[in-house]
C-alpha atoms as a PDB file:
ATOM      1  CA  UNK A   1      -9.368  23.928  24.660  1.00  0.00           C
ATOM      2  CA  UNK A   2      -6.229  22.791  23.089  1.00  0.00           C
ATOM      3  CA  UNK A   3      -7.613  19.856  21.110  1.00  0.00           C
ATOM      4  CA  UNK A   4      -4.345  18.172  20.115  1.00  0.00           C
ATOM      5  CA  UNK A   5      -2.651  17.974  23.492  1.00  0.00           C
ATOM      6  CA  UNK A   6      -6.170  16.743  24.499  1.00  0.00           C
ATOM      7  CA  UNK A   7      -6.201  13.992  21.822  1.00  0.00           C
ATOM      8  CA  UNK A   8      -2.377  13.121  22.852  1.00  0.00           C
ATOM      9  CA  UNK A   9      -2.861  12.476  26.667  1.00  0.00           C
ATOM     10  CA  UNK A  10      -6.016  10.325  25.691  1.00  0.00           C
ATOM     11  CA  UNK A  11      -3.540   8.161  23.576  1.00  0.00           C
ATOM     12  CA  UNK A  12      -5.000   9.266  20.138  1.00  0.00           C
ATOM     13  CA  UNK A  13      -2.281   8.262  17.256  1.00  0.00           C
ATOM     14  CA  UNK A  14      -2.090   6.822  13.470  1.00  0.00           C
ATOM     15  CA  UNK A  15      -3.386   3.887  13.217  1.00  0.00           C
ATOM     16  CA  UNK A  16      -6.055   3.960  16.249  1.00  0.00           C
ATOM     17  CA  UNK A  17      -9.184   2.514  15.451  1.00  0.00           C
ATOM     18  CA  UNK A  18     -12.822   3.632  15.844  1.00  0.00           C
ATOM     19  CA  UNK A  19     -15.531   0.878  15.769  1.00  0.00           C
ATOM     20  CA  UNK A  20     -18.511   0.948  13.863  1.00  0.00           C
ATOM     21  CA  UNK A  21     -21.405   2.641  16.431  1.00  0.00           C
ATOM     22  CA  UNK A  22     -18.468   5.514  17.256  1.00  0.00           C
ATOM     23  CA  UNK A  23     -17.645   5.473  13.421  1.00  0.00           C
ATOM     24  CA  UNK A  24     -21.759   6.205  12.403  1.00  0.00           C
ATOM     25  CA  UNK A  25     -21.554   8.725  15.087  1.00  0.00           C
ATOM     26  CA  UNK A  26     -18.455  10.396  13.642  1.00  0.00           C
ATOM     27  CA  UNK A  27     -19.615  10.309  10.139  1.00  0.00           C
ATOM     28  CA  UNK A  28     -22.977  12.091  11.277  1.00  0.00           C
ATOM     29  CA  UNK A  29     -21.258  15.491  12.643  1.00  0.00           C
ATOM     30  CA  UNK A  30     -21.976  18.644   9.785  1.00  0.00           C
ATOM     31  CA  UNK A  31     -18.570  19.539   9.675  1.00  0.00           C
ATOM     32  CA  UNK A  32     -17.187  16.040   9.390  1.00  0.00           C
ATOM     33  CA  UNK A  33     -15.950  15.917   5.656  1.00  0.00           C
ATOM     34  CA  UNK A  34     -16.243  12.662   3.508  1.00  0.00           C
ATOM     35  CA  UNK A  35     -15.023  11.927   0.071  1.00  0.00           C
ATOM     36  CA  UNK A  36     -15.807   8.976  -2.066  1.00  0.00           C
ATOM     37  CA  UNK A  37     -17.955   7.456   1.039  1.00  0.00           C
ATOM     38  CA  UNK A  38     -21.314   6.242   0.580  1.00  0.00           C
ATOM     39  CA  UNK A  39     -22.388   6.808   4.342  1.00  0.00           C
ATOM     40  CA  UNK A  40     -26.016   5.207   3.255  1.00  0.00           C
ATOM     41  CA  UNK A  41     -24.387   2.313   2.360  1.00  0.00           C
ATOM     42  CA  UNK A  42     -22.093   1.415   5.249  1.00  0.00           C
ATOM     43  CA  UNK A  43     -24.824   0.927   7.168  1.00  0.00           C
ATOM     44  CA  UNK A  44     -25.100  -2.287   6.051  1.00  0.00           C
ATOM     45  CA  UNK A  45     -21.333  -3.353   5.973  1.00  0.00           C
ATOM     46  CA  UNK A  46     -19.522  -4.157   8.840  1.00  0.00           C
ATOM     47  CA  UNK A  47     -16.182  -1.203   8.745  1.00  0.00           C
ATOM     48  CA  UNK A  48     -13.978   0.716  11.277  1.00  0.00           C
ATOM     49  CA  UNK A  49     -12.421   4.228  11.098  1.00  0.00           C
ATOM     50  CA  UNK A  50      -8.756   4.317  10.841  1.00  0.00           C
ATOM     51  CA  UNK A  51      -6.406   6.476  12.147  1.00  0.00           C
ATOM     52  CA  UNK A  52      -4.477   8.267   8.849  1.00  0.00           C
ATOM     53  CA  UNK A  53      -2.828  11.180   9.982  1.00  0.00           C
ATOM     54  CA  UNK A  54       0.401  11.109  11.366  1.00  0.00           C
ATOM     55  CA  UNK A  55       0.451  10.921  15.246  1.00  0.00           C
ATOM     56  CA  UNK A  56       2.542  14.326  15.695  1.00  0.00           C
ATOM     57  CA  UNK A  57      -0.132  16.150  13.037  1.00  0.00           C
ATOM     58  CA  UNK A  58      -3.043  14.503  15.562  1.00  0.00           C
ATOM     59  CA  UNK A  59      -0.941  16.095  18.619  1.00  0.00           C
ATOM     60  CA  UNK A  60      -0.214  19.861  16.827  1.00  0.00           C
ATOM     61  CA  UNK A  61      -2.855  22.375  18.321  1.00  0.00           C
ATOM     62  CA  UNK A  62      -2.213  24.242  14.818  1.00  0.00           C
ATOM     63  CA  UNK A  63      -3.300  20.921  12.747  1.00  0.00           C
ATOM     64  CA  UNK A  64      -7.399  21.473  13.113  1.00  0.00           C
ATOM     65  CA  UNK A  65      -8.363  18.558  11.539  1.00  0.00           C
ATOM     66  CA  UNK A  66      -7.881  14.712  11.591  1.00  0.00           C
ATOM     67  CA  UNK A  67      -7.831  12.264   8.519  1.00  0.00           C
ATOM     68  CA  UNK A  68      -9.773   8.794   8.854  1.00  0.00           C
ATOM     69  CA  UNK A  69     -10.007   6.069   6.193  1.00  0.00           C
ATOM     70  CA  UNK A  70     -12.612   3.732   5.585  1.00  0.00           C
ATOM     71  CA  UNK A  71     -11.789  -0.312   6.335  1.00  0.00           C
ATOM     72  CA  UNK A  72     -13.781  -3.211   6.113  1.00  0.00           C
ATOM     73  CA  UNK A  73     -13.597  -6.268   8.491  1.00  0.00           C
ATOM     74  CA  UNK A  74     -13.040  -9.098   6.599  1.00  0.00           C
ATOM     75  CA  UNK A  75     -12.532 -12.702   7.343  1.00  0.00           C
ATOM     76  CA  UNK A  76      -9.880 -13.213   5.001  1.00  0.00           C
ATOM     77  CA  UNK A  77      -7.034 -11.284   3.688  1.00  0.00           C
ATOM     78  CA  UNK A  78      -5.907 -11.493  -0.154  1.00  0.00           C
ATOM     79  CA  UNK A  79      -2.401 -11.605  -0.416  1.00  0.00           C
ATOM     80  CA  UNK A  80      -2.541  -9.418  -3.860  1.00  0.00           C
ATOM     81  CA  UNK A  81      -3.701  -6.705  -1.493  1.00  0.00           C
ATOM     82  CA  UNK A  82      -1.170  -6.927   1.429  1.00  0.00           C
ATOM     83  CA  UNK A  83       1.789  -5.550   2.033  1.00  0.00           C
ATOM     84  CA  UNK A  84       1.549  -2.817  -0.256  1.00  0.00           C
ATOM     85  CA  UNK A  85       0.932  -4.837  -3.237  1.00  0.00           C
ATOM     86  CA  UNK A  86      -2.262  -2.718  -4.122  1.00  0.00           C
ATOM     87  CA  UNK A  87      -1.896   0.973  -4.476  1.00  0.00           C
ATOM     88  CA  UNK A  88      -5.180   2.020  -3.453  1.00  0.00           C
ATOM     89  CA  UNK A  89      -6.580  -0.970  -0.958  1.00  0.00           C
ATOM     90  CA  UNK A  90      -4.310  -2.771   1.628  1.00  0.00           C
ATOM     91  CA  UNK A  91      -5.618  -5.905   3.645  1.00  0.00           C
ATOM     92  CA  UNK A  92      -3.460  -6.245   6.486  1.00  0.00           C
ATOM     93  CA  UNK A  93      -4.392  -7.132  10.164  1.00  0.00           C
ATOM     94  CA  UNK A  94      -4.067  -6.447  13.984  1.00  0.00           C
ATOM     95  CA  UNK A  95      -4.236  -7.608  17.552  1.00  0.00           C
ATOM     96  CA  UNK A  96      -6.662  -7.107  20.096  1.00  0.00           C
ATOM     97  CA  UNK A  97      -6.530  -7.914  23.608  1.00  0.00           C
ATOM     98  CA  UNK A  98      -9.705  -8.873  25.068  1.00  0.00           C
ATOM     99  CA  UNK A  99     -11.306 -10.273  28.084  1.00  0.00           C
ATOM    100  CA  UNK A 100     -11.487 -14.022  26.800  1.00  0.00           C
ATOM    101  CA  UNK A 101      -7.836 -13.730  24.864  1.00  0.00           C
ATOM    102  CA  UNK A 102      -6.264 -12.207  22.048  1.00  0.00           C
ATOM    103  CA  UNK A 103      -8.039 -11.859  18.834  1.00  0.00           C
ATOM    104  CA  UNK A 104      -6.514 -11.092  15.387  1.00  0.00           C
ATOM    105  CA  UNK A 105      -9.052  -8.504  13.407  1.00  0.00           C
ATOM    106  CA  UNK A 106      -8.172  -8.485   9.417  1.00  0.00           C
ATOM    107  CA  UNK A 107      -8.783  -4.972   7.850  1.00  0.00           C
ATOM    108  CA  UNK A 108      -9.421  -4.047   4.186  1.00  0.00           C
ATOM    109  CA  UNK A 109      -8.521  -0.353   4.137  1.00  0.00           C
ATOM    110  CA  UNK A 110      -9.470   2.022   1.284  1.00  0.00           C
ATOM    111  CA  UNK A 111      -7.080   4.950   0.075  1.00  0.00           C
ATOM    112  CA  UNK A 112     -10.150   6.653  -1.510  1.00  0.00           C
ATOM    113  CA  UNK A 113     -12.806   6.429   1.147  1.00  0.00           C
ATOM    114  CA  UNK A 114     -11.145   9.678   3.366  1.00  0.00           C
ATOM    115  CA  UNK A 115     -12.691  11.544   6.336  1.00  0.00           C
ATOM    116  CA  UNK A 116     -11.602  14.368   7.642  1.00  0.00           C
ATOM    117  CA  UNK A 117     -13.008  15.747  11.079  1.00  0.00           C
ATOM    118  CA  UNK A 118     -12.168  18.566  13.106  1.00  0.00           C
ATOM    119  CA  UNK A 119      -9.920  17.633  16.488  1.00  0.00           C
ATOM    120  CA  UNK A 120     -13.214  18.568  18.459  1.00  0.00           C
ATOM    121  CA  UNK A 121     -15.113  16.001  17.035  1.00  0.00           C
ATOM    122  CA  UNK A 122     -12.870  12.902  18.346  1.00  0.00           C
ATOM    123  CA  UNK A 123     -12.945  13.957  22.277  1.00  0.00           C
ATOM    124  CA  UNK A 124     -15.884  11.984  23.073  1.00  0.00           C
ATOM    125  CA  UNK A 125     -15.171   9.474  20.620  1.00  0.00           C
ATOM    126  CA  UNK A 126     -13.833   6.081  21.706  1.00  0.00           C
ATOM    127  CA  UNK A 127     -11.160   4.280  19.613  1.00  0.00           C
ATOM    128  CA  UNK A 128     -10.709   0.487  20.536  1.00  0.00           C
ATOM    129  CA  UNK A 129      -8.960  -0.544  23.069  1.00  0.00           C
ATOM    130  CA  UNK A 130      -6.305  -2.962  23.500  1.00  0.00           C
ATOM    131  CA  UNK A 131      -5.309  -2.911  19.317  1.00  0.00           C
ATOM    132  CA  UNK A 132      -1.635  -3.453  18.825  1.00  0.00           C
ATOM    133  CA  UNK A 133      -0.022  -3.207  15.065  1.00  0.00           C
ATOM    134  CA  UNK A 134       2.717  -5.866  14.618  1.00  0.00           C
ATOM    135  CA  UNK A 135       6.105  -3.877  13.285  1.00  0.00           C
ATOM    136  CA  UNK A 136       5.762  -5.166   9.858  1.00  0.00           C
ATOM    137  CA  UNK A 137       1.854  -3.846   9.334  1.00  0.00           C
ATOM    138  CA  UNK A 138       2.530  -0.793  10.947  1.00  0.00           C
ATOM    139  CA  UNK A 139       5.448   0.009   8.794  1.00  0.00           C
ATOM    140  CA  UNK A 140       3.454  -1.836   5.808  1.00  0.00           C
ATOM    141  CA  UNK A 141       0.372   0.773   6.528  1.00  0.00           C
ATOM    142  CA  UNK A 142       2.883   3.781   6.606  1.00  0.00           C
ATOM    143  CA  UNK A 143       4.791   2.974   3.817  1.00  0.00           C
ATOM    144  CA  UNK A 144       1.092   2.472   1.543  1.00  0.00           C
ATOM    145  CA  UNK A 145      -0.254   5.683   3.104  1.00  0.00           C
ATOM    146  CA  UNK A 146       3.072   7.843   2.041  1.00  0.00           C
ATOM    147  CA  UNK A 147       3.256   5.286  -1.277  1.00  0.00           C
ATOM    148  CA  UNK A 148       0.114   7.364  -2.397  1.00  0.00           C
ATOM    149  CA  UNK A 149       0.725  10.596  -2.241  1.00  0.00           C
ATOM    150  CA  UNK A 150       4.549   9.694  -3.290  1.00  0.00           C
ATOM    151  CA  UNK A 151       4.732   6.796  -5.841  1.00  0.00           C
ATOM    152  CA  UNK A 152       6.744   7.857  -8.458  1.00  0.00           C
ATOM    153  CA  UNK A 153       4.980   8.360 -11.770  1.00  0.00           C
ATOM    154  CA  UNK A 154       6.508   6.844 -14.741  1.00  0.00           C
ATOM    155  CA  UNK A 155       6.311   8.616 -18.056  1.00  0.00           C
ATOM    156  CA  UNK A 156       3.645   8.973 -20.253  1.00  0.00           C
ATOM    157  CA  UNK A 157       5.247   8.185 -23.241  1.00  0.00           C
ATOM    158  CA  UNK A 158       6.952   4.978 -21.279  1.00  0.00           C
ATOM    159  CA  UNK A 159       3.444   3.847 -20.741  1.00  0.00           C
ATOM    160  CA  UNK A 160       2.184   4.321 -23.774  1.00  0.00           C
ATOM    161  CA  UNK A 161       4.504   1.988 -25.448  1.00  0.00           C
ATOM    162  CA  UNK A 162       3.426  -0.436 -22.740  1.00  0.00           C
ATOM    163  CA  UNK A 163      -0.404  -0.077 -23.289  1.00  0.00           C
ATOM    164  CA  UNK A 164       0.332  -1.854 -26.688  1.00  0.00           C
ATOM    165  CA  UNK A 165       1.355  -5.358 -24.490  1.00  0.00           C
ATOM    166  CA  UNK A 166      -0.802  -4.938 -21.596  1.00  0.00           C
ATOM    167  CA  UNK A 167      -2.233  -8.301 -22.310  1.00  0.00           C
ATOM    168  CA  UNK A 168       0.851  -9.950 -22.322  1.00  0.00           C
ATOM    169  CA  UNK A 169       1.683  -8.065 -19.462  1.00  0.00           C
ATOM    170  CA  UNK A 170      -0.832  -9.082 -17.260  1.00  0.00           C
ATOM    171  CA  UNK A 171      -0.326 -12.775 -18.409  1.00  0.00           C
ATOM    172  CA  UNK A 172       3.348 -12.406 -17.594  1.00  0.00           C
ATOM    173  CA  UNK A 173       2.235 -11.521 -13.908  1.00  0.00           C
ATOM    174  CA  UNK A 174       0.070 -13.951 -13.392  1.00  0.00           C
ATOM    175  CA  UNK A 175       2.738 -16.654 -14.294  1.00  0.00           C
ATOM    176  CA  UNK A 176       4.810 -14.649 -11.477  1.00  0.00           C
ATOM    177  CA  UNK A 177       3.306 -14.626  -8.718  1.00  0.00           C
ATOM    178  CA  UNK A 178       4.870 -17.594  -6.804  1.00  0.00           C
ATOM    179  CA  UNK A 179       8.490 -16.761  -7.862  1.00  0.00           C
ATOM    180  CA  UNK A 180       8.219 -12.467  -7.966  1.00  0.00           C
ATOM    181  CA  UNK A 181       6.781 -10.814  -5.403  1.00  0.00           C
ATOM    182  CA  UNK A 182       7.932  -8.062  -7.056  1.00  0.00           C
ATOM    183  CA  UNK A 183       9.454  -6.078 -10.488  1.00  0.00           C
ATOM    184  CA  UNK A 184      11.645  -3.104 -10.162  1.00  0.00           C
ATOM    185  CA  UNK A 185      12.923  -0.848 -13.464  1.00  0.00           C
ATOM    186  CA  UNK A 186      15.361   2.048 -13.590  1.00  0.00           C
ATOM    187  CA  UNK A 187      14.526   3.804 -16.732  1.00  0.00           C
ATOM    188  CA  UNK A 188      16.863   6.204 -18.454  1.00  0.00           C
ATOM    189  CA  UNK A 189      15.942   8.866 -19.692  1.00  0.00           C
ATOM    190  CA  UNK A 190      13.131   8.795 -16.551  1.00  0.00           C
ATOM    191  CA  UNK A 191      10.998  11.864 -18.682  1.00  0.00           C
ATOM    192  CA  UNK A 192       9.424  11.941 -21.730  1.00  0.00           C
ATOM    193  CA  UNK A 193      10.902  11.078 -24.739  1.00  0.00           C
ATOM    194  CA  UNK A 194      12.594  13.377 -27.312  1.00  0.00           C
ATOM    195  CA  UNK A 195      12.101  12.881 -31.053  1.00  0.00           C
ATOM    196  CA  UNK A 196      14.753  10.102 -32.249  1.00  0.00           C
ATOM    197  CA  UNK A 197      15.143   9.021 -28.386  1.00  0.00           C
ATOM    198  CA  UNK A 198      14.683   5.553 -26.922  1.00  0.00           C
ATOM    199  CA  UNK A 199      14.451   4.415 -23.282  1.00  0.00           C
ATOM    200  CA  UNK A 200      16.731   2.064 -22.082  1.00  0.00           C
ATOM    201  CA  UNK A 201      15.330   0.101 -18.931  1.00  0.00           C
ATOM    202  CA  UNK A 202      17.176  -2.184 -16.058  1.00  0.00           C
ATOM    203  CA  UNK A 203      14.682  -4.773 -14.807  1.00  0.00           C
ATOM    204  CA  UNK A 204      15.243  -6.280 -11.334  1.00  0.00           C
ATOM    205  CA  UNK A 205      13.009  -9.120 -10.033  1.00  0.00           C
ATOM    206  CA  UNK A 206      12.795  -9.832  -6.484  1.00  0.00           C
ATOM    207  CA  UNK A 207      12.554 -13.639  -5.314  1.00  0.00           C
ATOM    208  CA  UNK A 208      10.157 -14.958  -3.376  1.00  0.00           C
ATOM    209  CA  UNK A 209      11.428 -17.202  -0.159  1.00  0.00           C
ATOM    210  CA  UNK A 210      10.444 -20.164  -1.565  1.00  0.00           C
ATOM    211  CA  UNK A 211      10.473 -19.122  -5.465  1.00  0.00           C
ATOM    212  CA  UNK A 212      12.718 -21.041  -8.248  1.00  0.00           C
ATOM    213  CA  UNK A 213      15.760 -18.829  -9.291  1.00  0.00           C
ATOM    214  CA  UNK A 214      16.279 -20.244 -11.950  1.00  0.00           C
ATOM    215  CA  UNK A 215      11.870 -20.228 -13.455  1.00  0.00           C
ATOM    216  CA  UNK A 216      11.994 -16.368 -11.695  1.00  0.00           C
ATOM    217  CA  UNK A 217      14.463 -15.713 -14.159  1.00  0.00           C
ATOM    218  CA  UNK A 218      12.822 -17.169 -16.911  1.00  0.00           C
ATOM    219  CA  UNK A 219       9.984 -14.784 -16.065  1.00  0.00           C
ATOM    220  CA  UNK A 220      12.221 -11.672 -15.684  1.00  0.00           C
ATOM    221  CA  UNK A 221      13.513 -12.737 -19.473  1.00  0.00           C
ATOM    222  CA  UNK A 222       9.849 -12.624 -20.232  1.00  0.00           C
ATOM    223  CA  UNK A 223       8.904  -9.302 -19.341  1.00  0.00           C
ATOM    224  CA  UNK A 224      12.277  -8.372 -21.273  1.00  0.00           C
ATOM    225  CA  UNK A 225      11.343  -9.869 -24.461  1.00  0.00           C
ATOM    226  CA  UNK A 226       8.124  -8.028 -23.871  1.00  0.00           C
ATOM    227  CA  UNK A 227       9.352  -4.762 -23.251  1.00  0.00           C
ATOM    228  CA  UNK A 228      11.907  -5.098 -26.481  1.00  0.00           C
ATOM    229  CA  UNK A 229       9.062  -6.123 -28.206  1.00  0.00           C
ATOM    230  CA  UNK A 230       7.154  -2.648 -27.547  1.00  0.00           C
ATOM    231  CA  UNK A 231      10.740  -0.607 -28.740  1.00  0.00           C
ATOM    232  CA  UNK A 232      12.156  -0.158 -25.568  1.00  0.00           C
ATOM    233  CA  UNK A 233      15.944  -1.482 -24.905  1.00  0.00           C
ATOM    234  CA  UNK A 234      16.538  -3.377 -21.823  1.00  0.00           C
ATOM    235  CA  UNK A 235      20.508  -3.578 -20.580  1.00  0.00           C
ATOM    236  CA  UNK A 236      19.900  -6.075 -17.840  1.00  0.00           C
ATOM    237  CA  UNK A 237      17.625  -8.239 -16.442  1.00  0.00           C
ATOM    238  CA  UNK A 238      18.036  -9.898 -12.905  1.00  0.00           C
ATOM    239  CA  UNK A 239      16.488 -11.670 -10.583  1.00  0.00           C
ATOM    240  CA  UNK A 240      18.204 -11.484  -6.751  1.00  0.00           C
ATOM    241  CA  UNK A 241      16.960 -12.860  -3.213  1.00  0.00           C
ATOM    242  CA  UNK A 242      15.570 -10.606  -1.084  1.00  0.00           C
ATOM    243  CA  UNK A 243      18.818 -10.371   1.343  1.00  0.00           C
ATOM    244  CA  UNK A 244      20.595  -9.547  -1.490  1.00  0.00           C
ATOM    245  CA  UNK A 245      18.485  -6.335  -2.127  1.00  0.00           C
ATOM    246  CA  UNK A 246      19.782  -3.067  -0.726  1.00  0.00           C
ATOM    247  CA  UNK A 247      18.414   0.092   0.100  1.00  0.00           C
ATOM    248  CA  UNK A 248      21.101   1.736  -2.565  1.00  0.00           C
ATOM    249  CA  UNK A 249      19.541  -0.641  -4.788  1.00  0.00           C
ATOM    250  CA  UNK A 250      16.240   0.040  -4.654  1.00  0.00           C
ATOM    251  CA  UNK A 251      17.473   3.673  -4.935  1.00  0.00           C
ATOM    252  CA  UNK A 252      16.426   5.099  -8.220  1.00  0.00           C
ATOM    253  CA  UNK A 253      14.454   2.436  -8.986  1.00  0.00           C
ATOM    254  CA  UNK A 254      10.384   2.175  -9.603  1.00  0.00           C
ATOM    255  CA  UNK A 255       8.399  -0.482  -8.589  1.00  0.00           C
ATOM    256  CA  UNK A 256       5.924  -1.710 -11.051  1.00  0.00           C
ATOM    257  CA  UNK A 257       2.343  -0.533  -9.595  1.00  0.00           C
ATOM    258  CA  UNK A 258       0.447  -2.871 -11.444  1.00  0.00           C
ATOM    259  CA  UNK A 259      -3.220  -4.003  -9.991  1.00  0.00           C
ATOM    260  CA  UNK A 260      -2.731  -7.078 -11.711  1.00  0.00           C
ATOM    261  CA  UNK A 261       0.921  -7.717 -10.112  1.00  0.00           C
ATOM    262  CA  UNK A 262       1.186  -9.359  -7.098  1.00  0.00           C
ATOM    263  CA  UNK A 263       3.417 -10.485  -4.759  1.00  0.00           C
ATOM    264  CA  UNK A 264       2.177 -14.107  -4.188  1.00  0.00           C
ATOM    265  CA  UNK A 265      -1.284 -15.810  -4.839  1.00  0.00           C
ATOM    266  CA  UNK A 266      -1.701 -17.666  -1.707  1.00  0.00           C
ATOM    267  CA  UNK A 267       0.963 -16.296   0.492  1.00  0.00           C
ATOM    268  CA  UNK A 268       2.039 -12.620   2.830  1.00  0.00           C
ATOM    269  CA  UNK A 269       5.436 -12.496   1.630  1.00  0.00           C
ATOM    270  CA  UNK A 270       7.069  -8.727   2.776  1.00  0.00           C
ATOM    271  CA  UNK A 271       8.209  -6.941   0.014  1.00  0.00           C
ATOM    272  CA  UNK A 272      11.149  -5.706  -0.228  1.00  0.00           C
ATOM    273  CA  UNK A 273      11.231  -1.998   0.864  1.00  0.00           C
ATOM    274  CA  UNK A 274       8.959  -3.341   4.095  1.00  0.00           C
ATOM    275  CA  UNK A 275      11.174  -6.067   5.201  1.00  0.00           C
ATOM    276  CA  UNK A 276      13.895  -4.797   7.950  1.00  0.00           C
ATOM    277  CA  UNK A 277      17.363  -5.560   7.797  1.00  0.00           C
ATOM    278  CA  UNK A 278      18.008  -5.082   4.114  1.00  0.00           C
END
């Protein structure tokens, strides 16, 4: 049998979802591969199986295998987890028609709890019906899936200058959450330092829809005092609107993965490399 035409014509694709009783059944199969999942202990928890390879991979005859990724149900999403704000865990949310109306299910999806099942294993496996991804969480689920296999690592001597002011980091981001939903740097050299080098850094803040220019920029001028203060010279600090960030912008350009750094306490605000129309 050719499993991945199979899996096509019965609609299988990234970001399908597998409930909980076809999920235990799933995760009981011998050749069905888990890392960092405690199967004994999502007994108890309430989760889904989604969909993580890419829907052409799922469709390939040559591709044997599928990868799956462990999410919770939750009842409410943090906004320091959507949107791609968290590198390894992304709350985000979808649609599901049903009998009695449409019902939004929130998700709390893991980057570390992968499974990986052969092509066979999914034929007599039901996915959920009716689920529908709005364009913004699909392309927000994408982008974090392809974010962690792809976010650009900074340097290790960059960072170790930082580790010196990671309290005042962290402070810094807390105080910018409701005008920064996020902090971009171009660093130059981007590589380890040489002896007698120093790096010289361009920090770009991102405002919030509803954040003060004028306190956002305040905070930018923080983290630049902060960064000067650790030896490191930065030529400009900015703060622009979200329309006003372009693609050639962002080019170049690292995002600060902090776990600590959020886009918003108590708001979904798209960041920018999710938002359309940039």
């Amino acid at each position: 049998m050719n499993f991945g035409s199979t899996l096509e014509t019965k609609g299988w694709l990234q970001g399908c979802i597998i409930p909980k009783e076809q999920a235990v059944v799933l995760l009981g199969h011998e050749n069905t591969t888990c890392i960092d999942v405690n199967k004994a202990g999502l007994v108890d928890d309430n989760f889904v199986l989604v969909v993580a390879s890419q829907s052409c991979d799922i469709a390939r005859d040559e591709v044997p295998s599928v990868q799956l990724l462990v999410a919770r149900v939750i009842e409410v999403r943090d906004p320091q987890k959507s949107y791609n704000a968290h590198p390894r865990i992304l709350d985000t949310h979808v649609t599901q028609v049903r009998e009695d109306g449409l019902q939004e299910l929130s998700l709390r999806v893991s980057i570390l709890e992968k499974v990986f099942t052969p092509k066979e294993n999914l034929i007599d496996i039901d996915y959920l019906d009716g689920i529908s991804w709005g364009i913004q969480e699909e392309r927000s689920y994408r982008n974090w899936l392809g974010e962690h296999y792809d976010r650009p690592a900074l340097p290790t001597s960059f960072n170790d200058l930082l580790k010196r002011s990671e309290s005042k980091l962290k402070k810094a981001a807390k105080q910018s959450n409701d005008h920064l939903y996020g902090i971009y740097i171009r660093l130059n050299p981007n590589r380890e330092l040489l002896e007698g080098e120093r790096y010289d850094v361009q920090l770009l803040g991102a405002l919030t829809n509803d954040g003060d220019a004028k306190t956002a920029q305040d905070r930018i001028e923080r983290y630049k005092d902060i960064l000067k203060g650790a030896g490191i010279n930065v030529t400009h600090a900015l703060v622009k609107e979200k329309k006003q960030i372009s693609m050639a912008t962002l080019e170049g350009m690292t995002r600060f993965h902090l776990d600590y750094l959020s886009y918003r306490n108590d708001t979904e605000e798209f960041p920018a490399e999710v938002s359309p129309g940039i």
